[in-house]
Protein backbone atom coordinates (compact mmCIF):
# COMPACT_ATOMS: atom_id res chain seq x y z
CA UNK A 1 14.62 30.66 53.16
CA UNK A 2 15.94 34.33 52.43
CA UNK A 3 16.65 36.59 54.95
CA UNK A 4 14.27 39.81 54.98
CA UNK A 5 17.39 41.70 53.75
CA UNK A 6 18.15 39.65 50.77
CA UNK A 7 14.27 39.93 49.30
CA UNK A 8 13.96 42.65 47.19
CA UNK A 9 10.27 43.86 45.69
CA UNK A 10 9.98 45.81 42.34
CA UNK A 11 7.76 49.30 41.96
CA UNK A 12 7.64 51.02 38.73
CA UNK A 13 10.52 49.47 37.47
CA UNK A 14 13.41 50.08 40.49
CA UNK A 15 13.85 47.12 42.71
CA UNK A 16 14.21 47.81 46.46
CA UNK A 17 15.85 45.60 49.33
CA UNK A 18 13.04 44.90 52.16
CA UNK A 19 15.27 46.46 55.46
CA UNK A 20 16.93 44.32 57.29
CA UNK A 21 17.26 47.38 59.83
CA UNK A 22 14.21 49.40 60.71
CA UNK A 23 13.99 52.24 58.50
CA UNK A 24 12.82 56.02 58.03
CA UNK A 25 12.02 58.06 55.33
CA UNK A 26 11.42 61.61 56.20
CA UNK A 27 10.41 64.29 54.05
CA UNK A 28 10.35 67.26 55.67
CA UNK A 29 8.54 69.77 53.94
CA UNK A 30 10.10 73.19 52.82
CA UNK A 31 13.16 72.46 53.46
CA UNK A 32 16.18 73.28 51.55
CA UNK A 33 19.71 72.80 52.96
CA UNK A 34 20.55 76.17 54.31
CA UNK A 35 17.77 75.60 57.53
CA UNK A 36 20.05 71.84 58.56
CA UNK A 37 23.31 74.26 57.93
CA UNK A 38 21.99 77.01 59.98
CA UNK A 39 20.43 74.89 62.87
CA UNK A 40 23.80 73.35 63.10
CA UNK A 41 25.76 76.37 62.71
CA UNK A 42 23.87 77.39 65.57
CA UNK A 43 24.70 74.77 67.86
CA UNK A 44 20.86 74.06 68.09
CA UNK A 45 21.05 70.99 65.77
CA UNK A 46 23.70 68.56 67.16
CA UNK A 47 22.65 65.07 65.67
CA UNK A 48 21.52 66.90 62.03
CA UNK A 49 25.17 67.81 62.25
CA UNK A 50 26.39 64.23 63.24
CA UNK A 51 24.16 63.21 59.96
CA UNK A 52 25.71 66.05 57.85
CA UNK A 53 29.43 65.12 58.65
CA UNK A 54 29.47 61.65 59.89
CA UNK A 55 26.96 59.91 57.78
CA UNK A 56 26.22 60.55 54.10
CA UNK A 57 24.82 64.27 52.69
CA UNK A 58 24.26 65.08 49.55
CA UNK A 59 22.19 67.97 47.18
CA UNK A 60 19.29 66.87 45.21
CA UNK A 61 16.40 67.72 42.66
CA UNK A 62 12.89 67.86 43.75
CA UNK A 63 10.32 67.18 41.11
CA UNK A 64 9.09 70.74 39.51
CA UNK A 65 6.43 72.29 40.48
CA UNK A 66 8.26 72.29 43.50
CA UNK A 67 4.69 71.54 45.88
CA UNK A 68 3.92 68.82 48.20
CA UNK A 69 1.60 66.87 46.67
CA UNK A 70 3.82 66.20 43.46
CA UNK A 71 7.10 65.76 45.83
CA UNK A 72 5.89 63.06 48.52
CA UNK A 73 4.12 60.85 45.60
CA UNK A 74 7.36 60.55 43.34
CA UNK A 75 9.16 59.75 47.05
CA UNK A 76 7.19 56.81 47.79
CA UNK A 77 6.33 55.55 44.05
CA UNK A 78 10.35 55.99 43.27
CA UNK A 79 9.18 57.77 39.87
CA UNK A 80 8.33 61.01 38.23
CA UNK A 81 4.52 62.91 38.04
CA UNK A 82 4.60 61.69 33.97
CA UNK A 83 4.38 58.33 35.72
CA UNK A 84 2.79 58.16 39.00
CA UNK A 85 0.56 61.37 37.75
CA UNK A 86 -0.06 63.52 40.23
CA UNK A 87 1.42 66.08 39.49
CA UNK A 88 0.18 69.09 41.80
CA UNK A 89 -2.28 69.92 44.84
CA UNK A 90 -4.62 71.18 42.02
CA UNK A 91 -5.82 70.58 38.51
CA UNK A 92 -8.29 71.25 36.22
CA UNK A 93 -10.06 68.27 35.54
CA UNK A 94 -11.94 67.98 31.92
CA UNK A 95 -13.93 65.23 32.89
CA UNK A 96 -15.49 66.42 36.45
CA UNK A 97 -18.76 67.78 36.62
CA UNK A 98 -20.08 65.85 34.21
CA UNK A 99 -17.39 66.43 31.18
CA UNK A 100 -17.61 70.50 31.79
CA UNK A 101 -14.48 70.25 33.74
CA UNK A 102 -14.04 71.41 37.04
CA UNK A 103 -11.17 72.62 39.26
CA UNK A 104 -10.68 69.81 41.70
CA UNK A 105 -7.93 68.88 44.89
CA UNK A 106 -5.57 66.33 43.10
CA UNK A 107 -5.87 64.37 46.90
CA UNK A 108 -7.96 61.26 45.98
CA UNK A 109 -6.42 57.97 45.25
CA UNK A 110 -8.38 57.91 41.97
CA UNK A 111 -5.66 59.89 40.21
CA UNK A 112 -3.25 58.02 41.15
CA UNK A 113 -1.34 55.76 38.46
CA UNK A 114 1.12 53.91 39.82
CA UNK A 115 1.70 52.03 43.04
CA UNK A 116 3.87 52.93 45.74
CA UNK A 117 6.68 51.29 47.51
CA UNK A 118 4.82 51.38 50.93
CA UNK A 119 1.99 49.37 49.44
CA UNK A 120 4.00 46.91 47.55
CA UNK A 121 6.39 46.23 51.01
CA UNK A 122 3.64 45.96 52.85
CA UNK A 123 2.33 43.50 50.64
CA UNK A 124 5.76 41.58 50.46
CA UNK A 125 5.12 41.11 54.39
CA UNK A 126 6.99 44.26 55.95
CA UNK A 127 5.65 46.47 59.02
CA UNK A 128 5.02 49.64 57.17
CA UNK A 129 3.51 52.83 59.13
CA UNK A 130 2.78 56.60 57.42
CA UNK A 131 2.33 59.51 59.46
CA UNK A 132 1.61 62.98 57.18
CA UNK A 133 0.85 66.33 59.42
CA UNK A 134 -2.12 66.86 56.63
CA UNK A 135 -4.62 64.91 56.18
CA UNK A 136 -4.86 66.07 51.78
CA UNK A 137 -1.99 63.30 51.85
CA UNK A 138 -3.16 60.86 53.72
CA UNK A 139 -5.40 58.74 51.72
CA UNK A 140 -2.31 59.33 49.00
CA UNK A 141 0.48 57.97 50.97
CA UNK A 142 -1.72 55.31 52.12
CA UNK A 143 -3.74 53.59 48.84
CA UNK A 144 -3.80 50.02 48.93
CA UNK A 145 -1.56 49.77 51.86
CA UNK A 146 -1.69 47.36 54.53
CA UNK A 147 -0.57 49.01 57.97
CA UNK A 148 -0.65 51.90 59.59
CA UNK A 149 -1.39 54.96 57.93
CA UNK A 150 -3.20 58.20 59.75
CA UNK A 151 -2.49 62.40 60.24
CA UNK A 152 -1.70 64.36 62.73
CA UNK A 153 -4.50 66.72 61.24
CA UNK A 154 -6.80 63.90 62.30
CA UNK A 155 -4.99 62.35 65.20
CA UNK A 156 -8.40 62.44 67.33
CA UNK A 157 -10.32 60.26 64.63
CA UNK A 158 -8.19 57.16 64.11
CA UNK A 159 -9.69 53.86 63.87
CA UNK A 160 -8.26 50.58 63.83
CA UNK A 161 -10.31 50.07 60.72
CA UNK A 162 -9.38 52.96 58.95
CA UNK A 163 -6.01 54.12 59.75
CA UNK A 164 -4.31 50.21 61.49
CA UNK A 165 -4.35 52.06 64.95
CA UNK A 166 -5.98 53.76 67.54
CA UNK A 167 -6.16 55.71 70.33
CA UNK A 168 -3.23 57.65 68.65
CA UNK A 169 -3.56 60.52 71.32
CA UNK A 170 -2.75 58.15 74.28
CA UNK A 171 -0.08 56.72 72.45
CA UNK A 172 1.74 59.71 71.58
CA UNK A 173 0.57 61.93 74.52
CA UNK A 174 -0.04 65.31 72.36
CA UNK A 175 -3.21 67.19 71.94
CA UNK A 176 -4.14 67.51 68.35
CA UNK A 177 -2.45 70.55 66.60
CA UNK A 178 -3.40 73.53 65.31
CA UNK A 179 -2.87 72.94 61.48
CA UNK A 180 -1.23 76.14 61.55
CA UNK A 181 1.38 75.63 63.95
CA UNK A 182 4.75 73.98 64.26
CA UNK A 183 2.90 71.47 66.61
CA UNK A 184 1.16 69.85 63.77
CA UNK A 185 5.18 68.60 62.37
CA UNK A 186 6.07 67.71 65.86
CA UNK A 187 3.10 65.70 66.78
CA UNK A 188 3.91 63.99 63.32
CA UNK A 189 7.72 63.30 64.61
CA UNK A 190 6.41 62.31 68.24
CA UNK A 191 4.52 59.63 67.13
CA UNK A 192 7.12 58.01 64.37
CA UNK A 193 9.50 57.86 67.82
CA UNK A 194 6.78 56.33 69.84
CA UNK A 195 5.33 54.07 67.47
CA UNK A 196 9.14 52.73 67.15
CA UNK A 197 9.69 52.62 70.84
CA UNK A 198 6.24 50.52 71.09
CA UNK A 199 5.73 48.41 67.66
CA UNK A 200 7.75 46.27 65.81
CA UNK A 201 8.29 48.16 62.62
CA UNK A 202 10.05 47.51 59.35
CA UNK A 203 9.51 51.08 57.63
CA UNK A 204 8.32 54.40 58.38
CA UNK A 205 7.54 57.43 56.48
CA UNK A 206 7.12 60.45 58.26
CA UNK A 207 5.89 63.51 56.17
CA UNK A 208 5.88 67.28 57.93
CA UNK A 209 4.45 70.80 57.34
CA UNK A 210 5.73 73.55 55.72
CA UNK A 211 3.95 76.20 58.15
CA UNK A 212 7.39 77.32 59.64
CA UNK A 213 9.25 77.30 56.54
CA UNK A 214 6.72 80.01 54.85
CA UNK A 215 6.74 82.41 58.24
CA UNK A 216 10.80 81.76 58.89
CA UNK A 217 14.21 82.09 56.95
CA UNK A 218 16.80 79.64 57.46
CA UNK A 219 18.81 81.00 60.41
CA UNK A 220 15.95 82.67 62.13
CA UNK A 221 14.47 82.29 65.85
CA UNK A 222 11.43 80.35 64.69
CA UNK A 223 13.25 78.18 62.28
CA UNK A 224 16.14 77.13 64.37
CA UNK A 225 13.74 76.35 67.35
CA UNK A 226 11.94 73.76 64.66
CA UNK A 227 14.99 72.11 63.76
CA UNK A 228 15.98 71.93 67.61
CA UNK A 229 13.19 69.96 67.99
CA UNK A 230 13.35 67.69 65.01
CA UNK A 231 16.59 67.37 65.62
CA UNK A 232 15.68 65.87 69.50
CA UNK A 233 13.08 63.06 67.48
CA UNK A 234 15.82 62.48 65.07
CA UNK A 235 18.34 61.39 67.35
CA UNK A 236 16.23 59.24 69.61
CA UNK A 237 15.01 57.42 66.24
CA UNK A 238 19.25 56.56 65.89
CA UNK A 239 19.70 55.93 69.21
CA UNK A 240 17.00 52.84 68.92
CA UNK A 241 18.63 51.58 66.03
CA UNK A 242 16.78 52.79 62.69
CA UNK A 243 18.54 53.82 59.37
CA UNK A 244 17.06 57.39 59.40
CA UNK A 245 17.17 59.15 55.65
CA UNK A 246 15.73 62.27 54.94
CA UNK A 247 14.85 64.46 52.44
CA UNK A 248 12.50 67.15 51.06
CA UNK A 249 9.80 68.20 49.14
CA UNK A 250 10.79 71.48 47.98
CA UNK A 251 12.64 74.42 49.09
CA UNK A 252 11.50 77.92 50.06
CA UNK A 253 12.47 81.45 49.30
CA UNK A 254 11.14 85.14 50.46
CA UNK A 255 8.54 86.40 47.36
CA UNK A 256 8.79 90.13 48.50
CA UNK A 257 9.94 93.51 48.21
CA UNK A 258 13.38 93.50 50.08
CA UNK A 259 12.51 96.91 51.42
CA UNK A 260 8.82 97.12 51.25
CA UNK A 261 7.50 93.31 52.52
CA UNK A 262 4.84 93.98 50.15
CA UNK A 263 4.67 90.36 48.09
CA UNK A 264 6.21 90.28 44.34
CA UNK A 265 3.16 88.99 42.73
CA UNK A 266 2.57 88.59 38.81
CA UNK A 267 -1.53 87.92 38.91
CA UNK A 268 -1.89 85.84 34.93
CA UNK A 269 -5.58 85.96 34.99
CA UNK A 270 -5.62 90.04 35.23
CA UNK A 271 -3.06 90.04 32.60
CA UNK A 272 -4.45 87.36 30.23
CA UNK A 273 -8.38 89.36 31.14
CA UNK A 274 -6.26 91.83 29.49
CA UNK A 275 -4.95 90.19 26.41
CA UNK A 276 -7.52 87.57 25.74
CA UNK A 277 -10.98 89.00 27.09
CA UNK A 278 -12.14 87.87 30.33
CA UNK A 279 -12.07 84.38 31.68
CA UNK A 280 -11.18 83.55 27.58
CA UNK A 281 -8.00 81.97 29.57
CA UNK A 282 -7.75 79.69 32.19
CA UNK A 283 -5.35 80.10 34.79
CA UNK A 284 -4.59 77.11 37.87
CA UNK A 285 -2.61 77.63 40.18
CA UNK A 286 -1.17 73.74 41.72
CA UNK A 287 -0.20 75.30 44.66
CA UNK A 288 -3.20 75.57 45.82
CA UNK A 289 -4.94 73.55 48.98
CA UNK A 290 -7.15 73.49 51.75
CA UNK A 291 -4.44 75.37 53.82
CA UNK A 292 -3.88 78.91 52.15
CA UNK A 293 -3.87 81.04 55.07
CA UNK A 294 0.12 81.27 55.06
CA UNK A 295 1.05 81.73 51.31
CA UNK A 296 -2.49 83.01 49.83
CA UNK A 297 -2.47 80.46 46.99
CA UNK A 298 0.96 82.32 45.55
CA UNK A 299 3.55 80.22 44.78
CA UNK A 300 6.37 80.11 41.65
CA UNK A 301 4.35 77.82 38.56
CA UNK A 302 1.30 78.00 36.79
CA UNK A 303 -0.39 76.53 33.98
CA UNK A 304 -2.77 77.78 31.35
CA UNK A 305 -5.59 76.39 29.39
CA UNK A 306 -6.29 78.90 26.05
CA UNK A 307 -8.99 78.73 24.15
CA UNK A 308 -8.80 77.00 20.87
CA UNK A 309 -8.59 79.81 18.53
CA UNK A 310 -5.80 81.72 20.50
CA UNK A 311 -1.61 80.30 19.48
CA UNK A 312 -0.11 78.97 22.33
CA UNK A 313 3.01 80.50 21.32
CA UNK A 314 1.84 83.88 20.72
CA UNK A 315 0.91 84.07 24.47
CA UNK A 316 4.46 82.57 25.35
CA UNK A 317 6.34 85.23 23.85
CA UNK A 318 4.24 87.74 25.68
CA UNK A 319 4.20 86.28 28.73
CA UNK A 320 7.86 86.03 28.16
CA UNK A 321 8.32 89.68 28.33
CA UNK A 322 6.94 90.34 31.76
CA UNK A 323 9.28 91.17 34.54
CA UNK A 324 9.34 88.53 36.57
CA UNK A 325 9.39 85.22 34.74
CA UNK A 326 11.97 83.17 34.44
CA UNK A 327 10.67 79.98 32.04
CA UNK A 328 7.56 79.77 29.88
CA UNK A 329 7.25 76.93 27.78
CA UNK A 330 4.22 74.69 25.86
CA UNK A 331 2.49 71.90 27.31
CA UNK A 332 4.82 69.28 25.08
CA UNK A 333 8.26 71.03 26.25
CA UNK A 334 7.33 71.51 29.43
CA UNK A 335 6.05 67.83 29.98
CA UNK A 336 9.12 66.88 28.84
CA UNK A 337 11.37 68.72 30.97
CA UNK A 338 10.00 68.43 34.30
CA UNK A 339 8.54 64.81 33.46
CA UNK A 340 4.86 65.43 34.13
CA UNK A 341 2.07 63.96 32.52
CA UNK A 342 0.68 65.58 28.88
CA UNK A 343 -3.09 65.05 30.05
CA UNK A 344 -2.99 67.24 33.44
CA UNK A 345 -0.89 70.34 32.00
CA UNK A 346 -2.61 73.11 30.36
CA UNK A 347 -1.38 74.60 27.29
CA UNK A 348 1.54 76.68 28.54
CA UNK A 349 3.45 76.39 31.80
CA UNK A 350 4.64 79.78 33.34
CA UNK A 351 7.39 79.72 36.16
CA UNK A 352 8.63 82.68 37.80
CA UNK A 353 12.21 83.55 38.81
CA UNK A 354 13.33 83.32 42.87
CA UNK A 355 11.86 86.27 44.51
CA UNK A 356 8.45 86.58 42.49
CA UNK A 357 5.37 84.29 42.84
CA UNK A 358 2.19 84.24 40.38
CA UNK A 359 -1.35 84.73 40.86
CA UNK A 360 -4.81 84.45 39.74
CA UNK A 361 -7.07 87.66 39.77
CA UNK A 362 -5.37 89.88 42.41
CA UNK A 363 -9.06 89.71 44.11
CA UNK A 364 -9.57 86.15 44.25
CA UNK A 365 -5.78 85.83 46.95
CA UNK A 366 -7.07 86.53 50.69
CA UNK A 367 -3.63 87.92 51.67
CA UNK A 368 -4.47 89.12 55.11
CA UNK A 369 -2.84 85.76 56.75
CA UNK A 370 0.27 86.85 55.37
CA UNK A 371 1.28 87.98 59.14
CA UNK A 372 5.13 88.12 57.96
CA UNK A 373 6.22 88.49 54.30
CA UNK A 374 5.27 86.31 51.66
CA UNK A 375 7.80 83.75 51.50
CA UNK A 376 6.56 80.93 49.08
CA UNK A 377 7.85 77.79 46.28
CA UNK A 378 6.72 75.81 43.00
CA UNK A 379 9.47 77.09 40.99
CA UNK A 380 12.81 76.06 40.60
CA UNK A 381 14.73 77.78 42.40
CA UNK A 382 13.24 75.57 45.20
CA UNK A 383 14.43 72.78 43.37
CA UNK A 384 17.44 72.04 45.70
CA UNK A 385 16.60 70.28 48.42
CA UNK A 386 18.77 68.08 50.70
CA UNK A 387 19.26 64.01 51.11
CA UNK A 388 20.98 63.16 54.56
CA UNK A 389 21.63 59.47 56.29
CA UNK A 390 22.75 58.87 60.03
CA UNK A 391 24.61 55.84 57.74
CA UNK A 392 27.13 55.82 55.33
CA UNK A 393 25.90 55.27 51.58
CA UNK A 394 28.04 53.21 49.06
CA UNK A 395 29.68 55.63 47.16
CA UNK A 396 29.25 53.73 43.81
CA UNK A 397 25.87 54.42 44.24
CA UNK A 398 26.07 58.17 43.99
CA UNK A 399 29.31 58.98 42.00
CA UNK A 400 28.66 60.88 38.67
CA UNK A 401 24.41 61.13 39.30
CA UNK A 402 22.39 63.78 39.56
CA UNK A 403 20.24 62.45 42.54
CA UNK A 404 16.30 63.60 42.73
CA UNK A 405 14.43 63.42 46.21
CA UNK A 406 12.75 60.26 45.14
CA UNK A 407 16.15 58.33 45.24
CA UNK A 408 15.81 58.37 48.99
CA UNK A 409 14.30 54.95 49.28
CA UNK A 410 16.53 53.59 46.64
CA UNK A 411 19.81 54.67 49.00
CA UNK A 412 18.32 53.84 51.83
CA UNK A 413 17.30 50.70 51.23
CA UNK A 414 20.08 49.52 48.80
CA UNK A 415 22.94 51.36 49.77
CA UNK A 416 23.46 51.87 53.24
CA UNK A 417 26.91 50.80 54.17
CA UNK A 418 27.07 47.59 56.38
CA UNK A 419 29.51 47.97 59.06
C-alpha cells in the first residue's frame, strides 16, 4: 500500500502530494513583503527571518482585484476567479431578486465553481482543519469539506455538527475578539498552534485579518508588534514539526494626501451621475463587506454596468482622462487579463494607480472610522505579495516562473526539499 506521501489527489487540473509532514498554509491578509522585512529588520521577528534566509522566499502575484475573498479561494482551489468564480466580496447579481438583479455578498458556497483542495484531501482521507478570523469566509473555505472548519468571528458558537469541533474557547483559552482588533488574527493563530499541539492533523489553513494592515505601515509600532506575535505562533508551529508556508492575499498601500491625511478618493457614481444621468450607470465596488468601518468601502478596482444604449468605450476613454487612474479596460480585456470570469464583470473595469482609491457616491462612504489615514488595496499595486517556507523548495520548481499566491499549496506540498 502507498505511503500517505506518495498519493497524490487532483483539483482543477494540478495534482497535489497528500503531506507526509503536517502542513500549514497561511495567508495572512494585507500583507506585502516590506511588513516580514521590517519586523525582522527590527529584531522583533526572529523566526520570519530564519524563514526569509534559511528556508525558501520568494515574490509573487496575487489574483487582481487584489481583495480577500478572490485571494483565499484561488489559494485553496489552486486556480484563477475565471475558474473557481468568485471573484470579489461583492457583485451584482442579475438573477437575485427575482431576475431584477440585486447587489449581493459573493460569501455563499452557491457561487462557487470549482472544488477546493481542502475538500478533495479531506476526502482522499487527510486531517484537514480551517481557521478564518471572519466568518464571510468561512462557509467558503469550508464547502463540502470533511473536518474542521470554524472563525474566530464565531469562536463562541462552534458545534461539533457544524464546524468538526467544539468548545473552541476552552481549547484555545482566548475570549472571542473584537472583529476590529488585532486579537481577532491572533486568536486565529492561537488555535492553529493548539489544535496541532492537541489533534493529529495532516493540513491546516489558517486565514488572518487585515485590520492592522489598513491602520499601520510596514515598519510602524502597531505593525511590528503584529508580526512579533505571529512570529511567536509561527515558530512554535516549526518547533512541533510542521512544513509552515505562507503567503498573502493582497498587499496594502496609504490612499491619502501625503500632507493633508485627507483620503485620495475618485467617487465613479458622482462622476458617471454626471456624464450619464443619474443612477443611468452602475457602479460596484468588490471591496466591499460586512466590515467597512476601517477602509469605508474604498479600495483600488471597480466595475461598471452601462446601460445598453451608452458605448462602453466612449466611457473608457473618459474615464481614462481622470487623474488618478491607472488601467481602464472592457469587460472582454479585462477578463482576460486578470483571469476572472465574463458573467460577474460589468462592462468596464476601472483600477486606480497606488495612492488613490475609488468610490461610489461620496455620500453613500461612512468615513468617520477612518481613525488614521485611509490606507486601502484592490489594485495592483497590491499585487506583490510574499511566499515564504521554514523548508527549502526544489529549485526546479521555481526557476524561470512567475509564481501567483495560489502556488503555495503546489510548493508546499510537492516541493519541499527532503533532508
Amino acid at each position: 500500500m502507498a505511503s500517505q506521501s506518495e498519493r497524490s489527489i487532483e483539483v482543477n487540473g494540478r495534482a497535489y502530494r497528500l503531506p507526509s509532514t503536517p502542513t500549514v498554509v497561511v495567508c495572512v491578509d494585507g500583507c506585502e513583503y516590506d511588513y516580514l522585512e521590517a519586523a525582522v529588520a527590527a529584531g522583533v521577528a526572529p523566526f520570519i527571518g530564519k524563514m526569509l534566509r534559511g528556508g525558501a522566499a520568494f515574490k509573487g502575484d496575487c489574483v487582481i482585484p487584489s481583495f480577500t475573498n478572490p485571494n483565499n479561494l484561488s489559494i485553496v482551489c489552486g486556480v484563477p476567479p475565471s475558474v473557481h468564480g468568485i471573484c470579489g466580496n461583492y457583485f451584482w447579481d442579475p438573477d437575485a431578486n427575482d431576475g431584477k438583479g440585486a447587489e449581493v455578498m459573493m460569501n455563499d458556497p452557491v457561487y462557487l465553481r470549482a472544488g477546493t483542495l481542502l475538500a478533495a484531501a479531506a476526502d482522499a482521507g487527510a486531517s484537514v482543519a480551517v481557521v478564518t478570523a471572519k466568518d464571510k469566509l468561512r462557509r467558503l473555505l469550508g464547502w463540502q469539506m470533511k473536518g474542521i472548519c470554524f472563525s474566530a468571528e464565531k469562536a463562541d458558537a462552534v458545534t461539533c455538527e457544524e464546524n468538526g469541533i467544539d468548545d473552541v474557547l476552552g481549547l484555545v483559552g482566548l475570549p472571542v475578539p473584537d472583529v476590529y482588533s488585532a486579537g481577532l488574527s491572533e486568536f486565529v493563530f492561537a488555535a492553529g498552534v493548539r489544535m496541532a499541539e492537541t489533534r493529529e492533523l495532516d493540513l491546516m489553513y489558517l486565514s488572518t485579518t487585515d485590520y492592522v494592515q489598513h491602520k499601520a505601515a510596514p515598519g510602524t509600532e502597531g505593525a511590528n508588534a503584529f508580526y512579533a506575535m505571529m512570529d511567536g505562533y509561527l515558530a512554535r508551529l516549526d518547533e512541533l514539526g510542521w512544513v509552515v508556508a505562507l503567503t498573502a492575499d493582497h498587499g496594502m498601500n496609504a490612499k491619502h494626501d501625503s500632507k493633508t491625511g485627507e483620503p485620495n478618493v475618485i467617487y465613479l457614481q458622482d462622476v458617471l451621475d454626471e456624464w450619464l444621468g443619474a443612477r443611468a450607470a452602475r457602479v460596484i465596488l468588490p471591496i466591499t463587506d460586512p466590515y467597512v468601518v476601517h477602509h469605508g468601502a474604498l479600495g483600488s478596482f471597480a466595475t461598471i454596468y452601462l446601460p445598453r444604449e451608452v458605448r462602453a468605450a466612449q466611457v473608457i476613454e473618459r474615464i481614462g482622462g481622470l487623474s488618478g487612474i491607472e488601467v481602464v479596460l472592457d469587460n472582454k480585456a479585462a477578463c482576460e487579463r486578470f483571469e476572472l470570469p465574463n458573467d460577474r464583470v460589468g462592462d468596464i473595469v476601472v483600477i486606480s494607480r497606488q495612492d488613490v482609491a475609488l468610490g461610489t457616491r461620496r455620500d453613500e462612504h461612512d468615513l468617520s472610522g477612518l481613525t488614521v489615514p485611509l490606507r486601502s488595496h484592490g489594485g495592483l499595486s497590491e499585487q506583490t505579495v510574499p511566499l515564504i517556507f521554514n523548508r527549502l523548495i526544489d529549485r526546479a520548481s521555481t526557476e524561470g516562473k512567475s509564481l501567483r499566491n495560489f502556488d503555495i499549496f503546489d510548493l508546499s506540498l510537492n516541493h519541499v526539499v527532503v533532508s
